[in-house]
N, C-alpha and C. Protein backbone atom coordinates (compact mmCIF):
# COMPACT_ATOMS: atom_id res chain seq x y z
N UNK A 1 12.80 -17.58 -11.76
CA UNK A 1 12.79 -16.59 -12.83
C UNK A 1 11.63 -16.88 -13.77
N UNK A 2 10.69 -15.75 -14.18
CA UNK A 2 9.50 -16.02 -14.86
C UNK A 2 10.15 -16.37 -16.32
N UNK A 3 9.97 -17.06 -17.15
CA UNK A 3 10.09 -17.97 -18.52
C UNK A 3 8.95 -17.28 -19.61
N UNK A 4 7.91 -17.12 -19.16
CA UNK A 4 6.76 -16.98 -20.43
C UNK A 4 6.99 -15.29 -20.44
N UNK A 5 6.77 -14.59 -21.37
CA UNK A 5 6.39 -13.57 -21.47
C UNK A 5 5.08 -12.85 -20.18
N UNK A 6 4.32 -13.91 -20.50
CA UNK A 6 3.19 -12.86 -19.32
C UNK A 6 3.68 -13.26 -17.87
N UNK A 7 4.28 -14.18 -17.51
CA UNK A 7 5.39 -14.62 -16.12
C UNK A 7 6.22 -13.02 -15.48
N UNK A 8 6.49 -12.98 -16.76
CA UNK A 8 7.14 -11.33 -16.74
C UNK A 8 6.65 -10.47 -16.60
N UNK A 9 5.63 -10.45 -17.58
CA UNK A 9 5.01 -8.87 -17.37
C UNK A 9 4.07 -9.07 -15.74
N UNK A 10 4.07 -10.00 -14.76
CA UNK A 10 2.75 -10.54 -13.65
C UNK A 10 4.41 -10.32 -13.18
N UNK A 11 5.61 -10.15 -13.23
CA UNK A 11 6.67 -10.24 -12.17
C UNK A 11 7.25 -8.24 -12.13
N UNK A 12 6.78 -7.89 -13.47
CA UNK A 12 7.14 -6.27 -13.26
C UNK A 12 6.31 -5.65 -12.92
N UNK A 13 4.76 -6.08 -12.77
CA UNK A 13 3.29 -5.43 -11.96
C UNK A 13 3.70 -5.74 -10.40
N UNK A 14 3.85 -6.80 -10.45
CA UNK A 14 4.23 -7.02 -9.02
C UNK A 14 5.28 -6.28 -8.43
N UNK A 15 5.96 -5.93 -9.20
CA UNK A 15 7.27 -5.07 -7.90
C UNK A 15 6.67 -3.38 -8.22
N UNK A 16 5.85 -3.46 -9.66
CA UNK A 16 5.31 -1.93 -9.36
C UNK A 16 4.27 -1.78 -8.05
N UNK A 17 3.44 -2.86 -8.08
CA UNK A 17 2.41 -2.70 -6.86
C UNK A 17 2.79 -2.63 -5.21
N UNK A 18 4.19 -3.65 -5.32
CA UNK A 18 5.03 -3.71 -4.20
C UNK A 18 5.56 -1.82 -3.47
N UNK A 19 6.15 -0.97 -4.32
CA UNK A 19 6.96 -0.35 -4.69
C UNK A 19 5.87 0.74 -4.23
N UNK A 20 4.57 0.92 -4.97
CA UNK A 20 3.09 1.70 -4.59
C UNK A 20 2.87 1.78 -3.49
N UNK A 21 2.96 0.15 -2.98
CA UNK A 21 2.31 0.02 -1.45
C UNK A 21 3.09 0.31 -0.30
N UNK A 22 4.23 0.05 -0.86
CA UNK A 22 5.14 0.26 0.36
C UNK A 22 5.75 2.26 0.65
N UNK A 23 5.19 2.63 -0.26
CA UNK A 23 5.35 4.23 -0.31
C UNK A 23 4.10 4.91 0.32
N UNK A 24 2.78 4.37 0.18
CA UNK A 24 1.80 4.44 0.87
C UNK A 24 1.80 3.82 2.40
N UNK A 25 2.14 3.10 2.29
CA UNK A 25 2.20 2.63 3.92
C UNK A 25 3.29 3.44 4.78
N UNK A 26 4.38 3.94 4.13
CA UNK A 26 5.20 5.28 4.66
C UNK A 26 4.51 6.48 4.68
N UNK A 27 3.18 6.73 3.84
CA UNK A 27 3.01 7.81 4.15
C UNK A 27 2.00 7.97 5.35
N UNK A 28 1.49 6.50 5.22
CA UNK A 28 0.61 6.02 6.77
C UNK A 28 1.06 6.32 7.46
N UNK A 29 2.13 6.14 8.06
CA UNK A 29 3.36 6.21 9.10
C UNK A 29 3.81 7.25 9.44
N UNK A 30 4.20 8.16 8.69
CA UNK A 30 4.95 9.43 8.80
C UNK A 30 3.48 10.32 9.11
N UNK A 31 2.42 9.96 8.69
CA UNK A 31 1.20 11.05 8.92
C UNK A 31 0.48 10.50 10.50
N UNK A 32 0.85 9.59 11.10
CA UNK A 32 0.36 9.15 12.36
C UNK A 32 1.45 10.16 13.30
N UNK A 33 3.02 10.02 12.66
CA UNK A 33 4.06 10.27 13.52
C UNK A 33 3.90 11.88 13.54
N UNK A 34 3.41 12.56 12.88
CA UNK A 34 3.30 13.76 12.85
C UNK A 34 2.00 14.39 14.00
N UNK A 35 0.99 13.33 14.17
CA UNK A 35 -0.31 13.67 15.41
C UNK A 35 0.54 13.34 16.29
N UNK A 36 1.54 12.20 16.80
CA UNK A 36 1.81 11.79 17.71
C UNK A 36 3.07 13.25 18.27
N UNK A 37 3.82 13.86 17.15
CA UNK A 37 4.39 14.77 17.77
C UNK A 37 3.58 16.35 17.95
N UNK A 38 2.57 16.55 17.35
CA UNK A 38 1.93 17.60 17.96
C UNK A 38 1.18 17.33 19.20
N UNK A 39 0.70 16.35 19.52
CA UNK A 39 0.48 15.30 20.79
C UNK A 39 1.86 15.83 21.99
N UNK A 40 2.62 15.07 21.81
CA UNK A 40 3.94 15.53 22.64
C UNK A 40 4.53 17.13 22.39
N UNK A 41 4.16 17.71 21.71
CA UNK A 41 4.41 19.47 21.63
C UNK A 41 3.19 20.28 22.81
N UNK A 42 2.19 19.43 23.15
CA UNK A 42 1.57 20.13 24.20
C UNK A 42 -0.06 20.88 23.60
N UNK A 43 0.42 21.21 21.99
CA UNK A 43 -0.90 22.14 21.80
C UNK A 43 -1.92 21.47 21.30
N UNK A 44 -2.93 21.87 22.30
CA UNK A 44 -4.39 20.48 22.09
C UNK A 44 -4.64 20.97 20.16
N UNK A 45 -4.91 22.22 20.26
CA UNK A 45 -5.70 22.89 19.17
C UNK A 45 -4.89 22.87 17.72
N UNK A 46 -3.04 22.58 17.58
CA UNK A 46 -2.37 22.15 17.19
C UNK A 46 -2.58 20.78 16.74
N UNK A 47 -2.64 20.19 17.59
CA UNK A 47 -2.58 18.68 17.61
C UNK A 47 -3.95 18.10 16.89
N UNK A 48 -4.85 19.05 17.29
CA UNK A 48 -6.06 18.63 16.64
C UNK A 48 -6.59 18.82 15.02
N UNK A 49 -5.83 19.88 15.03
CA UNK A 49 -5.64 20.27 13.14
C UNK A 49 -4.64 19.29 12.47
N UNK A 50 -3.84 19.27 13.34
CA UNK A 50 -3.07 17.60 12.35
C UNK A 50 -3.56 16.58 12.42
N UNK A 51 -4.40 16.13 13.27
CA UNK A 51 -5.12 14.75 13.39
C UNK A 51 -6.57 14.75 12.13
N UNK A 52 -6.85 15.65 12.24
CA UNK A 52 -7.71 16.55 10.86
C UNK A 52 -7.15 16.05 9.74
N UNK A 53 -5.90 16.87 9.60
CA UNK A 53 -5.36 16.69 7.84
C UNK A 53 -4.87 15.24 7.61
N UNK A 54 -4.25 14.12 8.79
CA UNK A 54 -3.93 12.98 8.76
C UNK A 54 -4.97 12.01 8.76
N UNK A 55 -6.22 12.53 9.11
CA UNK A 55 -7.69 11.37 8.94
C UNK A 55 -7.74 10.91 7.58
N UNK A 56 -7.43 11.82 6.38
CA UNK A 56 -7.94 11.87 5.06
C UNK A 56 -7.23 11.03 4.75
N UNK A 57 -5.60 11.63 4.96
CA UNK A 57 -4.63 10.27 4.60
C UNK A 57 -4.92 8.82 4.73
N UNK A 58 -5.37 8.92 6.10
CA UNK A 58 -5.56 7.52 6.81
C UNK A 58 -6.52 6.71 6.10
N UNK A 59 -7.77 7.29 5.48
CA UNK A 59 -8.71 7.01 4.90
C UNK A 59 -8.75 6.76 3.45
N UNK A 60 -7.97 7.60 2.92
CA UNK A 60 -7.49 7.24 1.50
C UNK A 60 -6.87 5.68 1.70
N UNK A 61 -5.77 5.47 1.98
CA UNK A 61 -5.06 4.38 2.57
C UNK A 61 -5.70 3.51 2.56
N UNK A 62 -6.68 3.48 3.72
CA UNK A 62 -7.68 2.15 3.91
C UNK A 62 -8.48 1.81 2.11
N UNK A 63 -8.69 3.23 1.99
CA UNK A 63 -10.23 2.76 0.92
C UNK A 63 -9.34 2.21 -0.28
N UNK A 64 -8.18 2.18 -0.05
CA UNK A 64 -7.28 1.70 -1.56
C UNK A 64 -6.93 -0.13 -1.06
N UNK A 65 -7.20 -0.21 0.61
CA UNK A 65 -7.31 -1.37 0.93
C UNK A 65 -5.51 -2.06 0.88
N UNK A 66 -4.26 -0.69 1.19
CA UNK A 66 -3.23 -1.16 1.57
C UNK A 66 -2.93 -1.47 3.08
N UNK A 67 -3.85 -1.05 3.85
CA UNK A 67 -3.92 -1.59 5.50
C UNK A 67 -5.81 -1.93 5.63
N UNK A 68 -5.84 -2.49 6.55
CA UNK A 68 -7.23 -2.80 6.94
C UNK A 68 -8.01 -1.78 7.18
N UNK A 69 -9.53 -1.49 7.09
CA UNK A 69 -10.54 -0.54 7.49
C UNK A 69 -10.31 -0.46 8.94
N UNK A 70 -10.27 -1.72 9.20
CA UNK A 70 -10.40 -1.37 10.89
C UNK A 70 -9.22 -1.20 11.51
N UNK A 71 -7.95 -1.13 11.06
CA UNK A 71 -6.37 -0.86 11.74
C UNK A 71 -6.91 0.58 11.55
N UNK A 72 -7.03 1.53 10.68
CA UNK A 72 -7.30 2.69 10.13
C UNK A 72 -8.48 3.38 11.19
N UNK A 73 -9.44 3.00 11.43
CA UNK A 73 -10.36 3.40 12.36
C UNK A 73 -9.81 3.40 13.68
N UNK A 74 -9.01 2.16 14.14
CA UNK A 74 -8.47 1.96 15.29
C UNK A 74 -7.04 3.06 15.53
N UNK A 75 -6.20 3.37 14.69
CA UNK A 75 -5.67 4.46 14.55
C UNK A 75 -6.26 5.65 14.67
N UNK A 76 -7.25 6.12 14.59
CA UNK A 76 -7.41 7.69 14.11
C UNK A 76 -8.20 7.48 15.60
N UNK A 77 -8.94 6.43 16.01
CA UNK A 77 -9.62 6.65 17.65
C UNK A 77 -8.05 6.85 18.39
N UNK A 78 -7.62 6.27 18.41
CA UNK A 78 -6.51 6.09 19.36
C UNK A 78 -5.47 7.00 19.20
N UNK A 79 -5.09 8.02 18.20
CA UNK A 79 -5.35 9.41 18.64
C UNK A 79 -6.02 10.69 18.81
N UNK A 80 -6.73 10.50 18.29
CA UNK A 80 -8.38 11.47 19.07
C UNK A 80 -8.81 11.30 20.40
N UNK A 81 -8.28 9.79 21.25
CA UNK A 81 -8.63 9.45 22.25
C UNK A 81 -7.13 10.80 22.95
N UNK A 82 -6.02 10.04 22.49
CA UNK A 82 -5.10 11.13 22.82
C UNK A 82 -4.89 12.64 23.39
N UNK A 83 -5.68 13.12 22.43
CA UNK A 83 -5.63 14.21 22.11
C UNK A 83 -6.72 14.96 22.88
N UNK A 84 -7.71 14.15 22.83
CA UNK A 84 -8.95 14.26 23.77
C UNK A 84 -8.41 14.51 25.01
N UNK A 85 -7.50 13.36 25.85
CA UNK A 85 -7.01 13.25 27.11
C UNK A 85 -6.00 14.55 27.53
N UNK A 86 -6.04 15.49 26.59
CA UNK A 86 -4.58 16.29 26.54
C UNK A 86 -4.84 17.54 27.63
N UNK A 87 -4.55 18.08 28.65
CA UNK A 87 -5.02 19.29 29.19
C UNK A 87 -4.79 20.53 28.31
């Protein structure tokens, strides 16, 4: 249990930043899961407008530096590669 006054205020930043990041990293998640089901719905041209509006996400994300640059790059290839492969 933090004791000093600033112990405290460095223990209620911390569960705000916790609390930030972990709502951002859901929205990482839920915006991948959304390419991955227009992916499995079949429509290339579908699929490709959500992989569109989910890049930005993805990129915001990274540039705030709550996942890595390169998990984020390696994500957005690896469904474009997808999507690419799609008849």
């Amino acid at each position: 249990m933090a004791n000093t006054a600033q112990a405290r205020k460095r223990a209620r930043q911390a569960e705000a930043t916790r609390k930030r990041n972990a709502s951002l990293k859901s929205e990482l998640r839920t915006a991948v899961k959304k390419v991955k089901k227009a992916i499995a719905g079949g429509d290339k041209a579908a699929a490709a407008k959500t992989l569109q509006s989910s890049q930005s996400t993805i990129d915001r994300i990274a540039d705030k530096k709550i996942v890595h640059k390169n998990l984020a790059s390696r994500t957005k290839a690896r469904l474009a590669q997808a999507i690419k492969a799609m008849p």
